[in-house]
N, C-alpha and C. Protein backbone atom coordinates (compact mmCIF):
# COMPACT_ATOMS: atom_id res chain seq x y z
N UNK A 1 0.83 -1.19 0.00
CA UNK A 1 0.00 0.00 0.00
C UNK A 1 0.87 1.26 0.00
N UNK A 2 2.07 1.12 0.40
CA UNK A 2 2.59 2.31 1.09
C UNK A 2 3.85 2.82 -0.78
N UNK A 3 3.69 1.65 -1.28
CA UNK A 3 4.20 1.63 -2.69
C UNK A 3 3.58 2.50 -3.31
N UNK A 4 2.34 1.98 -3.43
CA UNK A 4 1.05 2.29 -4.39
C UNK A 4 0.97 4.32 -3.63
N UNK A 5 0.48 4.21 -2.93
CA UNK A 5 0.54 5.67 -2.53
C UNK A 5 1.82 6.33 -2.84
N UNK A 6 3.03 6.28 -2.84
CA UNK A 6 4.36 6.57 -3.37
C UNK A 6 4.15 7.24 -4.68
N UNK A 7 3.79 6.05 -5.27
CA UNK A 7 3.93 6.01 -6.77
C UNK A 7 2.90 6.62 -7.02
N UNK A 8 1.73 6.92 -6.69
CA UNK A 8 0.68 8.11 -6.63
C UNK A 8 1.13 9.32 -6.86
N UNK A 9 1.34 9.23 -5.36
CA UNK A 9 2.07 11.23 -5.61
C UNK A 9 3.21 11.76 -5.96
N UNK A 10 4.14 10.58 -6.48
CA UNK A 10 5.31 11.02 -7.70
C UNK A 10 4.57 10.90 -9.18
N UNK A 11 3.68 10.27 -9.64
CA UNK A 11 3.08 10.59 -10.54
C UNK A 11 2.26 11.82 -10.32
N UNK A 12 1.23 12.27 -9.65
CA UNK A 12 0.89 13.46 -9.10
C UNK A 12 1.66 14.81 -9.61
N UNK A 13 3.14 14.17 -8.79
CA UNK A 13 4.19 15.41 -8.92
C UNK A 13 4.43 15.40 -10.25
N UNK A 14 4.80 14.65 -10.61
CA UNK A 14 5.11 14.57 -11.93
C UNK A 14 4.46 15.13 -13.18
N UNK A 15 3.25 14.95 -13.31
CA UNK A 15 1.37 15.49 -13.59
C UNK A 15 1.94 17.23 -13.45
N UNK A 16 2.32 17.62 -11.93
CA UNK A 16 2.02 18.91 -11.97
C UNK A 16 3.33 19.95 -12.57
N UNK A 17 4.46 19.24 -12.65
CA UNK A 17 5.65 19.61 -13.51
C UNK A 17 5.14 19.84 -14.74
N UNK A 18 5.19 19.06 -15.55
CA UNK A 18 4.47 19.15 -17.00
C UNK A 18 3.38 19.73 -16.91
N UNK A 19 2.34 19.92 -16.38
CA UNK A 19 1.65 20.98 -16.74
C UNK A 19 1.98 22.40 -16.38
N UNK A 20 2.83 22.34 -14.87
CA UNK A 20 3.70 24.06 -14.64
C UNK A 20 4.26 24.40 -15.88
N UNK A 21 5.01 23.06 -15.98
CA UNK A 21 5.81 23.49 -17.36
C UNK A 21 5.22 24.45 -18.95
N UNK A 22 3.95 23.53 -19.12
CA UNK A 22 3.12 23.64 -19.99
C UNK A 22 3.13 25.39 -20.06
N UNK A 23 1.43 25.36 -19.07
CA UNK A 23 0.73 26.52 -18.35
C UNK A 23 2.16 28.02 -18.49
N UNK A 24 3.26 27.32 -18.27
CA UNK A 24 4.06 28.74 -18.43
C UNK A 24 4.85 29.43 -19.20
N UNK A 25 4.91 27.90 -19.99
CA UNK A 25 5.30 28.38 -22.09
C UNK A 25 4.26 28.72 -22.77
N UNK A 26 3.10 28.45 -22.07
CA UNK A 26 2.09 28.70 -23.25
C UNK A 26 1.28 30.16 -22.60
N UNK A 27 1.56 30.66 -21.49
CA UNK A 27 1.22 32.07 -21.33
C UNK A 27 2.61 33.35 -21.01
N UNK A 28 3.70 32.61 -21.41
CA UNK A 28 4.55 33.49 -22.13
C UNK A 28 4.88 33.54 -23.93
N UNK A 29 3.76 32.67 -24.16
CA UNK A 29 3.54 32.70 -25.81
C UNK A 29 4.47 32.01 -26.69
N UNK A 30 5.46 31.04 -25.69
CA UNK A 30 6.16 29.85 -26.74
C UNK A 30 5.19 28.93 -27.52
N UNK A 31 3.96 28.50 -26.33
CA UNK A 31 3.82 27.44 -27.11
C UNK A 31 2.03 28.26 -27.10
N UNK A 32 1.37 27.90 -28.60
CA UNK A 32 -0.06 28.11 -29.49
C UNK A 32 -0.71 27.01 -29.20
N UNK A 33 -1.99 27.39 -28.96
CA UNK A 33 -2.59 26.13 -28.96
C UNK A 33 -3.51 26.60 -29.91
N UNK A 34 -3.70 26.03 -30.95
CA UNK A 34 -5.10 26.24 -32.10
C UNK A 34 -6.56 25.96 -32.24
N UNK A 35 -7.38 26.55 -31.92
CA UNK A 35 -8.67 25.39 -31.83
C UNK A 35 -9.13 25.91 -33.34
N UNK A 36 -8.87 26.19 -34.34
CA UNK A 36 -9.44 26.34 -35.58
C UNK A 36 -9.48 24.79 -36.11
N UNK A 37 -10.30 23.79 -36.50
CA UNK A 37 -10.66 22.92 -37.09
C UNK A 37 -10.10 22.57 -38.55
N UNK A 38 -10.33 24.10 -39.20
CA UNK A 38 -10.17 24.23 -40.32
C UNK A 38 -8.66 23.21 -40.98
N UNK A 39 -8.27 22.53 -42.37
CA UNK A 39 -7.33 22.41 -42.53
C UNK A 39 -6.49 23.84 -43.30
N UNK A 40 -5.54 23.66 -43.18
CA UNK A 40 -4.80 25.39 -44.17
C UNK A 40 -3.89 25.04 -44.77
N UNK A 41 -3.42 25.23 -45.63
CA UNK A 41 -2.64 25.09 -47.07
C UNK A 41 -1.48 25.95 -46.82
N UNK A 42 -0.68 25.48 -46.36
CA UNK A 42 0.27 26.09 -45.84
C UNK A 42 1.33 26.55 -46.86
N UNK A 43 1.40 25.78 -47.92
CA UNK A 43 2.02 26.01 -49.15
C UNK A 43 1.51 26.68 -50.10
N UNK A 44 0.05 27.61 -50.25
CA UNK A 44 -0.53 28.12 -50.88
C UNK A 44 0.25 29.36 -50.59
N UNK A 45 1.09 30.09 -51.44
CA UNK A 45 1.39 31.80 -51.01
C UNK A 45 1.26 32.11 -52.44
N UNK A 46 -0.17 31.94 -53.43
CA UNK A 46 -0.61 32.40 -54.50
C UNK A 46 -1.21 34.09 -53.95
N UNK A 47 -2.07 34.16 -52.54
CA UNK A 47 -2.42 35.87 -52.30
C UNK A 47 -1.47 35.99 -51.27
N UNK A 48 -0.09 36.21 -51.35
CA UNK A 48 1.40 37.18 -50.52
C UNK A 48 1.59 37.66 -51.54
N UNK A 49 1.69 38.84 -51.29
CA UNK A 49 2.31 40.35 -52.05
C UNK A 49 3.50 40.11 -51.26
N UNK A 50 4.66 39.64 -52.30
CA UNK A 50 5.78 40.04 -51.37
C UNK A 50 7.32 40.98 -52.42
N UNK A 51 6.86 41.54 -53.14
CA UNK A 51 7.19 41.89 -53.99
C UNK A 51 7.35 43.99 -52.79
N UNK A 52 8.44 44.11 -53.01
CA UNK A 52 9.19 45.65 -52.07
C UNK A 52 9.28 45.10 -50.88
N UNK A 53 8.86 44.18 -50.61
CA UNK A 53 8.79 43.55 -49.08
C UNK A 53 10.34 42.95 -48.92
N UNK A 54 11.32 43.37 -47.25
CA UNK A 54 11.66 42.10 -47.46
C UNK A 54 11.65 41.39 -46.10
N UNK A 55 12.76 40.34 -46.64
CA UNK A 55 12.22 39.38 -45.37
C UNK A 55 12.65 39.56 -44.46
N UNK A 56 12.48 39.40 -43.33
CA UNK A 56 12.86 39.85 -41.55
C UNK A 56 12.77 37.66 -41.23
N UNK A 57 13.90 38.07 -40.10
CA UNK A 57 14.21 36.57 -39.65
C UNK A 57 13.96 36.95 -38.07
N UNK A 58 13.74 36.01 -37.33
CA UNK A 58 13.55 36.04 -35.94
C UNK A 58 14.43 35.08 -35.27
N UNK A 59 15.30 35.70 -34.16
CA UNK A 59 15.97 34.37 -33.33
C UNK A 59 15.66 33.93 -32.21
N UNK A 60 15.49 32.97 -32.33
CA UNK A 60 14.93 32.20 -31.09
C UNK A 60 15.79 31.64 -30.35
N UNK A 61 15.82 32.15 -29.30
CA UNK A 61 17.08 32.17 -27.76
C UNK A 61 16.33 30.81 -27.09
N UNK A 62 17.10 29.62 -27.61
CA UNK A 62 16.06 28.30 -27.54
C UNK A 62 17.04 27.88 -26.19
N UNK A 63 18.49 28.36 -25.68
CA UNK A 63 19.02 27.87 -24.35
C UNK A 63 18.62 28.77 -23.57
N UNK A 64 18.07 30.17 -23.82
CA UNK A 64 17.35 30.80 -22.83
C UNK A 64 15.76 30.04 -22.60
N UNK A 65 15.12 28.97 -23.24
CA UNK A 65 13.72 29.02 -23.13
C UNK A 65 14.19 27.24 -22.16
N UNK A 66 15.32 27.00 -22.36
CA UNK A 66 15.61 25.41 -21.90
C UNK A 66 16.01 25.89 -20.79
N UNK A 67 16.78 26.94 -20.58
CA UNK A 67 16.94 26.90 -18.76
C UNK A 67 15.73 27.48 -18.36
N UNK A 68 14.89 28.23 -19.07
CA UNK A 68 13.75 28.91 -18.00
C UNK A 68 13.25 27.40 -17.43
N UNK A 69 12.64 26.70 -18.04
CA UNK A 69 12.12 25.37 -18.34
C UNK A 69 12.75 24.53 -17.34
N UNK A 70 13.82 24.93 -16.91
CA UNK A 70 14.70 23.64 -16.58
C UNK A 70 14.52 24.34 -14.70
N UNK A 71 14.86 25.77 -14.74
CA UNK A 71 14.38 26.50 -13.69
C UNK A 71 12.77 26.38 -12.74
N UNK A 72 12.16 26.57 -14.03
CA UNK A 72 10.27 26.31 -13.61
C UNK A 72 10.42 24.29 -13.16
N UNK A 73 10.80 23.77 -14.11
CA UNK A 73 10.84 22.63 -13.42
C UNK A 73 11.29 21.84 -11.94
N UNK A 74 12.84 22.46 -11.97
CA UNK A 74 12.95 22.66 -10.81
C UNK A 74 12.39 23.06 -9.45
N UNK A 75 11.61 24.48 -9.38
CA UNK A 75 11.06 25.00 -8.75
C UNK A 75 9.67 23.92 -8.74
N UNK A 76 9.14 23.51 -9.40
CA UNK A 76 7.72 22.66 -9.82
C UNK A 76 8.26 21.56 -8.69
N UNK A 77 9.45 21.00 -8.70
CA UNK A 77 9.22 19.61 -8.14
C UNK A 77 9.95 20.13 -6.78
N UNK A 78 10.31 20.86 -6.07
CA UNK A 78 10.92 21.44 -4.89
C UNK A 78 9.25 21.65 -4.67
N UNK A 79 8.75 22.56 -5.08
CA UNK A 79 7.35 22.45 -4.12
C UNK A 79 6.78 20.96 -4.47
N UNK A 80 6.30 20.47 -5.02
CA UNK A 80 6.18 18.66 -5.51
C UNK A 80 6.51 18.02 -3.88
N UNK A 81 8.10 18.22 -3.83
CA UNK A 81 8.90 17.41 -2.62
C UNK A 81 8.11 17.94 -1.23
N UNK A 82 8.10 19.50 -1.42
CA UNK A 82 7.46 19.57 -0.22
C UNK A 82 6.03 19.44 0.29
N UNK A 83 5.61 19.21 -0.52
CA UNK A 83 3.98 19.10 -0.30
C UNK A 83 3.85 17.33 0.29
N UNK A 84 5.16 16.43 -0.71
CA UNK A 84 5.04 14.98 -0.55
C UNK A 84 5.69 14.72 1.13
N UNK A 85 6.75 16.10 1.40
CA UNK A 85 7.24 15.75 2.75
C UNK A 85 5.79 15.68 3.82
N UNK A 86 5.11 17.46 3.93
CA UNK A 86 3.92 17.87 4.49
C UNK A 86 2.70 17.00 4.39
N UNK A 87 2.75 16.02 3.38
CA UNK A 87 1.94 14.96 3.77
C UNK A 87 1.98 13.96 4.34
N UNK A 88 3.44 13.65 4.33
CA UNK A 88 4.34 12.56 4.90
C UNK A 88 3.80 12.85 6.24
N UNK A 89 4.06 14.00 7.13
CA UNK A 89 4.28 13.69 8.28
C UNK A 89 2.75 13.84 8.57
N UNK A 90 1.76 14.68 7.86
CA UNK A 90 0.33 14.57 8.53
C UNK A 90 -0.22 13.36 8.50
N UNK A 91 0.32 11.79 7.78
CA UNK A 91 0.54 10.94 8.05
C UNK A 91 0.82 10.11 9.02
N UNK A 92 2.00 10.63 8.94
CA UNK A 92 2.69 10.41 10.93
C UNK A 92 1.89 10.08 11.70
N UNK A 93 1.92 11.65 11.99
CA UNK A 93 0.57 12.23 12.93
C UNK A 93 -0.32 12.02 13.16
N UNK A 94 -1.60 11.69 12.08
CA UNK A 94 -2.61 10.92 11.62
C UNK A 94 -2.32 9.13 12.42
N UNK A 95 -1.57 8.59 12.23
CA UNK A 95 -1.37 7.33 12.78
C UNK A 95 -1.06 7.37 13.93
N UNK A 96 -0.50 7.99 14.65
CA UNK A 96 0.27 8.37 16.22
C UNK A 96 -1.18 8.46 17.06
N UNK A 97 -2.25 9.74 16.15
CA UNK A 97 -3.36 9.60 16.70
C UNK A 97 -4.00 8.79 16.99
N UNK A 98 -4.15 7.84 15.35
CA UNK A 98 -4.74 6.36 15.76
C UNK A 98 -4.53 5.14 16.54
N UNK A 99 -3.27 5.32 17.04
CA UNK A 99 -2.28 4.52 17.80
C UNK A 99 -3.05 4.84 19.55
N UNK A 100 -2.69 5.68 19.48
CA UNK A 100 -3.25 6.52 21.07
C UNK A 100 -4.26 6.62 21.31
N UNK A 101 -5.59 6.51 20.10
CA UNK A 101 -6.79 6.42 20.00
C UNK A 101 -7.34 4.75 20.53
N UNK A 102 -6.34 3.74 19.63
CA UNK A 102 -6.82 2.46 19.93
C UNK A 102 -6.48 2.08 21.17
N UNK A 103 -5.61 2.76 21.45
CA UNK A 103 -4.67 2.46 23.05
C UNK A 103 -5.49 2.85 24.39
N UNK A 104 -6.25 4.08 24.32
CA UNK A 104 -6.93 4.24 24.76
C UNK A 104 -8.64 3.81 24.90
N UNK A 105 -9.05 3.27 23.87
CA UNK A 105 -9.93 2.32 23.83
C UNK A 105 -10.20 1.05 24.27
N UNK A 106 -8.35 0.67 24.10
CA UNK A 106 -8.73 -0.80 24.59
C UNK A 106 -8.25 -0.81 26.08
N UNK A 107 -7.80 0.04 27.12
CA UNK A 107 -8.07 0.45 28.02
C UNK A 107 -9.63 0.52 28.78
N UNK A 108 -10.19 1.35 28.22
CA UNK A 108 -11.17 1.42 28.89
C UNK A 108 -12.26 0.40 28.63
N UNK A 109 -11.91 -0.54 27.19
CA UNK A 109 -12.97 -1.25 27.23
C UNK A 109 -12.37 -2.83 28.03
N UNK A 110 -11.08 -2.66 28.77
CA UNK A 110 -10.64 -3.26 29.76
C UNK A 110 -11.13 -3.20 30.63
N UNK A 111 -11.25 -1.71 31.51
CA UNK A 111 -11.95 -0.96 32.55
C UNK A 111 -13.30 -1.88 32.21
N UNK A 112 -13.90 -1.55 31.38
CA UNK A 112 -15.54 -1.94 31.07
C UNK A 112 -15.44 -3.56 31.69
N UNK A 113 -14.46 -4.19 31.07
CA UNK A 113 -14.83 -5.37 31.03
C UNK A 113 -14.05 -6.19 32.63
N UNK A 114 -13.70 -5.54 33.47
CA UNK A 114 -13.33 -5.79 34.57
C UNK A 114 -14.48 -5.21 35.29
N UNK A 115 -15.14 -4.14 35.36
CA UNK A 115 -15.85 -3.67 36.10
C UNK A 115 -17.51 -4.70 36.06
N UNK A 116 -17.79 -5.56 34.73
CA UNK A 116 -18.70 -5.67 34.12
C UNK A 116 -18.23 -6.91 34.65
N UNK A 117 -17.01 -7.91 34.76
CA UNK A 117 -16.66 -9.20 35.81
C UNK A 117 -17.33 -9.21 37.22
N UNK A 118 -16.83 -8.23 37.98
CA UNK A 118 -16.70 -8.02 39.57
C UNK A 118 -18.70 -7.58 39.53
N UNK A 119 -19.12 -6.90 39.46
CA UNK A 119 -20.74 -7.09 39.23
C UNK A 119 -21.32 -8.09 39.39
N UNK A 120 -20.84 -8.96 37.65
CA UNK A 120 -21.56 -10.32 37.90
C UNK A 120 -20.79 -11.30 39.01
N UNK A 121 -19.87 -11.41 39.40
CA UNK A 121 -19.13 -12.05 40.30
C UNK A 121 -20.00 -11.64 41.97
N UNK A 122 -20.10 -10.33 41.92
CA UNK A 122 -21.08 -9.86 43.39
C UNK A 122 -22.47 -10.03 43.01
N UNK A 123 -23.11 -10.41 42.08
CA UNK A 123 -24.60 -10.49 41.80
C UNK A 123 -24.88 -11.82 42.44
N UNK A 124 -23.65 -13.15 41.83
CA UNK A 124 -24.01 -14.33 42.17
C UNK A 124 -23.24 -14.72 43.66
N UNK A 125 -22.56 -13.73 43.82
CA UNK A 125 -22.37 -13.97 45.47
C UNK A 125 -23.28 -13.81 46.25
N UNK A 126 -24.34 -12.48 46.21
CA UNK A 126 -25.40 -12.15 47.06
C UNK A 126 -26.18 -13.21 47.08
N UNK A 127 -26.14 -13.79 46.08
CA UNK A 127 -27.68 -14.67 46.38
C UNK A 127 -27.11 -16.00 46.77
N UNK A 128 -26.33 -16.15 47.69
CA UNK A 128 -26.36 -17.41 48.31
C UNK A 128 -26.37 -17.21 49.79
């Protein structure tokens, strides 16, 4: 059991990396998401006027976008670890309770069951 829960919330963590990851390329505008259906002809440039135009190139600072990435990830699974520690021990805790809970139960249902002896033990004494 204690596997299976493990492997839970490292998948969990894992789950929430890739989507930090996601969620923060795609609202600093690396990554598009498209919902147009449509297909597009990407090779059609029959209506580009490109004639006085010219071309402009763009560079893409792709080891600046791999360490941000590598940074956000980082940071993603440091909180990940700590949330898996902070559950860890409310765990603990959680069981320590139940420990002290049963401990104390079977105490008193000792008490009960000694007190609930000596009764019937004096019930059938009186009557002789």
């Amino acid at each position: 059991m204690k596997k299976l829960c493990k492997f839970i919330l490292r998948l969990i963590g894992l789950g929430a990396i890739i989507g930090g990851v996601f969620a923060y390329l795609k609202s600093k505008g690396y990554i598009t998401v498209s919902t147009n259906n449509e297909d597009e002809d990407y090779d059609d440039f029959s209506s580009v006027d490109t004639e006085g135009t010219e071309r402009t190139y763009i560079n893409v600072n792709t080891d600046a976008m791999k360490s941000k990435a590598k940074e956000i990830a980082q940071d993603v699974k440091d909180k990940a670890e700590d949330a898996y520690d902070g559950a860890k021990e409310k765990v603990k805790d959680a069981s320590k309770n139940i420990a002290h809970a049963l401990e104390k139960a079977w105490y008193e249902a000792e008490d009960t069951v000694e007190d609930t002896v000596e009764k019937v033990e004096e019930f059938f004494n009186d009557e002789d």
